[in-house]
C-alpha atoms as a PDB file:
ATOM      1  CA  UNK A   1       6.912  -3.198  19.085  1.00  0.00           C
ATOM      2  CA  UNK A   2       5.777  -2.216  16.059  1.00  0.00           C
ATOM      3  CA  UNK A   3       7.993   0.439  13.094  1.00  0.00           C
ATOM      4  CA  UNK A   4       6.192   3.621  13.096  1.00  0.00           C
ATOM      5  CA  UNK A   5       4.688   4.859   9.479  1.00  0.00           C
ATOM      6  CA  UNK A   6       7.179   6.327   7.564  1.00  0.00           C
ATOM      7  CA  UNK A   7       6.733   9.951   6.867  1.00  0.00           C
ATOM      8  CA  UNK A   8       6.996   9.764   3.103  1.00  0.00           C
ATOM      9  CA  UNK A   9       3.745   6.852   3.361  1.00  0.00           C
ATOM     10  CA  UNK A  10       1.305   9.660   5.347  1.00  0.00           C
ATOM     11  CA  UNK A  11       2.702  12.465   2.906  1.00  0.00           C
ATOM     12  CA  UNK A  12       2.085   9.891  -0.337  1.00  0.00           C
ATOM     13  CA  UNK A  13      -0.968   9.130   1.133  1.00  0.00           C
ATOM     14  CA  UNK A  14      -2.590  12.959   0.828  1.00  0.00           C
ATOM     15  CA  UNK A  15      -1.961  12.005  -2.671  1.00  0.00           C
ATOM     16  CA  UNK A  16      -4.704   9.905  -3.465  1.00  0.00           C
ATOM     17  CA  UNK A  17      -7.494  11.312  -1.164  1.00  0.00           C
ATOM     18  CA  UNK A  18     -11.348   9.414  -0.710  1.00  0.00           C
ATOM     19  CA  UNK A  19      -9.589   6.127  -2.543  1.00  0.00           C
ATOM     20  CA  UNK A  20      -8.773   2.998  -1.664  1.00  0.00           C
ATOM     21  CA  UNK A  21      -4.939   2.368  -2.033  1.00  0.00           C
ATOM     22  CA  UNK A  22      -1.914   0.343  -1.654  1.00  0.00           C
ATOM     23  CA  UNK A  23       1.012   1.828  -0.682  1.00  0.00           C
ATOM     24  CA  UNK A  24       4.823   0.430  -0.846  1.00  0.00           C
ATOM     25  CA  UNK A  25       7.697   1.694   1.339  1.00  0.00           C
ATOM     26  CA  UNK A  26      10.681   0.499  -1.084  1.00  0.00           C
ATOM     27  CA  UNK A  27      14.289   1.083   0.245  1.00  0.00           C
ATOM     28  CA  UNK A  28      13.634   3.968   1.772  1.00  0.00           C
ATOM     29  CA  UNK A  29      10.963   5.786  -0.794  1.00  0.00           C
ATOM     30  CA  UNK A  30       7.251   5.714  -1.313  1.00  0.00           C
ATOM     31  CA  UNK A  31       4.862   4.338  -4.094  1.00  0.00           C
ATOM     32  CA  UNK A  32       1.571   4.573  -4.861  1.00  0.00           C
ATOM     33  CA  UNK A  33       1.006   0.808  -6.155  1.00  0.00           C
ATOM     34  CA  UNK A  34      -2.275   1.042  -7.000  1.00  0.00           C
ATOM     35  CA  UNK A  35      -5.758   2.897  -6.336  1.00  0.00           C
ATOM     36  CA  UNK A  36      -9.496   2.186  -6.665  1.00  0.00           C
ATOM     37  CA  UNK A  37     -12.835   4.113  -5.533  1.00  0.00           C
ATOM     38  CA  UNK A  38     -14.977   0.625  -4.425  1.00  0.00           C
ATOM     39  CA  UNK A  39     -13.753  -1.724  -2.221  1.00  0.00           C
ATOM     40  CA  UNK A  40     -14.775  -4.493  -4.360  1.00  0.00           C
ATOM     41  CA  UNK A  41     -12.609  -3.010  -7.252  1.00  0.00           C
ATOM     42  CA  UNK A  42      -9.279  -2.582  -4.895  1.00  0.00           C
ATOM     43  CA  UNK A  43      -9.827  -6.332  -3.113  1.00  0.00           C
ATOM     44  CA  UNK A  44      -9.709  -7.557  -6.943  1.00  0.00           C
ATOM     45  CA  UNK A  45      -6.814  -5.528  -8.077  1.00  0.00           C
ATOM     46  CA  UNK A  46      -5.011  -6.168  -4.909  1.00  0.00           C
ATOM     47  CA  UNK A  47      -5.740  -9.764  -5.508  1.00  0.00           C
ATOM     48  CA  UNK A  48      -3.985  -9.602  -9.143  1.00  0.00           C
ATOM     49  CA  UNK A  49      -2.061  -7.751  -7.546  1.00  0.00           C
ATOM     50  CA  UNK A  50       0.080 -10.003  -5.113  1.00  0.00           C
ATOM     51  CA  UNK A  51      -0.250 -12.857  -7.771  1.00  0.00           C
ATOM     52  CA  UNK A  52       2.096 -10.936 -10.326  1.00  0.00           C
ATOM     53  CA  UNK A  53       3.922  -8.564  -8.411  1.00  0.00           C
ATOM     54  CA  UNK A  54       4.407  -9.331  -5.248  1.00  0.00           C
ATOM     55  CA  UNK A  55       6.914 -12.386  -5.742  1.00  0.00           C
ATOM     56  CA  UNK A  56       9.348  -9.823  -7.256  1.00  0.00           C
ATOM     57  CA  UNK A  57       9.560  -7.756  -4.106  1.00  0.00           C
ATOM     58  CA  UNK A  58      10.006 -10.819  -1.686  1.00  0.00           C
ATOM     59  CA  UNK A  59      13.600 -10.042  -1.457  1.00  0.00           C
ATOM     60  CA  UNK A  60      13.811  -6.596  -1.293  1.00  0.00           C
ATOM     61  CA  UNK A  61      13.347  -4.175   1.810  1.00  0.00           C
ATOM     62  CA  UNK A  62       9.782  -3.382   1.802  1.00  0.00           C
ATOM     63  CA  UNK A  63       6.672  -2.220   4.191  1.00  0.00           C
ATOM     64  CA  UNK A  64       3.079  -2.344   2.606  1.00  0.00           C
ATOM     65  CA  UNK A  65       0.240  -0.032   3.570  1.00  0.00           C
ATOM     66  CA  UNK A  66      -3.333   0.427   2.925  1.00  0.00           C
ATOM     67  CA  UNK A  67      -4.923   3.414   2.629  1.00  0.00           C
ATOM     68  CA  UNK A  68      -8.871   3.503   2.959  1.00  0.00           C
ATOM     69  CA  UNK A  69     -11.167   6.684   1.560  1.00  0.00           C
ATOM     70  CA  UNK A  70     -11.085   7.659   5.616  1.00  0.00           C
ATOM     71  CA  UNK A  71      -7.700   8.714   5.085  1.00  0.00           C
ATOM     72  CA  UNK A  72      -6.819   5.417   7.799  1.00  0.00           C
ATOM     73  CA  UNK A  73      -3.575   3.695   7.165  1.00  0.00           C
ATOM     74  CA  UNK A  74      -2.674   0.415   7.842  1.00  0.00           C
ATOM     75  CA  UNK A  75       0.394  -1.681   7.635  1.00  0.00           C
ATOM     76  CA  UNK A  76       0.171  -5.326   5.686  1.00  0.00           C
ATOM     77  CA  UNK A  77       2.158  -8.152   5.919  1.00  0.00           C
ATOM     78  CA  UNK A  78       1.785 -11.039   2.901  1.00  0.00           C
ATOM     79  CA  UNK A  79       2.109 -14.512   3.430  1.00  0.00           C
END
């Protein structure tokens, strides 16, 4: 069974409304990592993204969500 979102992501995410977005849950607080309006933009950033930042966070305690210009969150794992 699967964590429910964390309040603080859905409340973040009214933050950054008809964006693309990804969204960290970070010992217990929320970040907006990064936004973009196209999807094209936010599949290359996200892309940079997990290249240069992503290896830092490996070891801490940390849920990753996507936020699309719906307003629909989703919940990422990286490999």
């Amino acid at each position: 069974m699967s964590k429910p979102t964390p309040a603080g992501i859905e409340r973040i995410a009214r933050t950054v409304p008809g964006q693309y977005a990804l969204l960290i849950w970070l010992d217990g607080y929320p970040y907006v990592e990064m936004t973009a309006r196209k999807n094209a933009d936010f599949l290359t950033d996200l892309n940079l993204w997990k290249k240069n930042t992503f290896p830092s966070l490996r070891r801490s305690d940390v849920r990753f969500f996507t936020l699309a210009p719906s307003g629909e969150l989703k919940e990422l794992s990286f490999k």
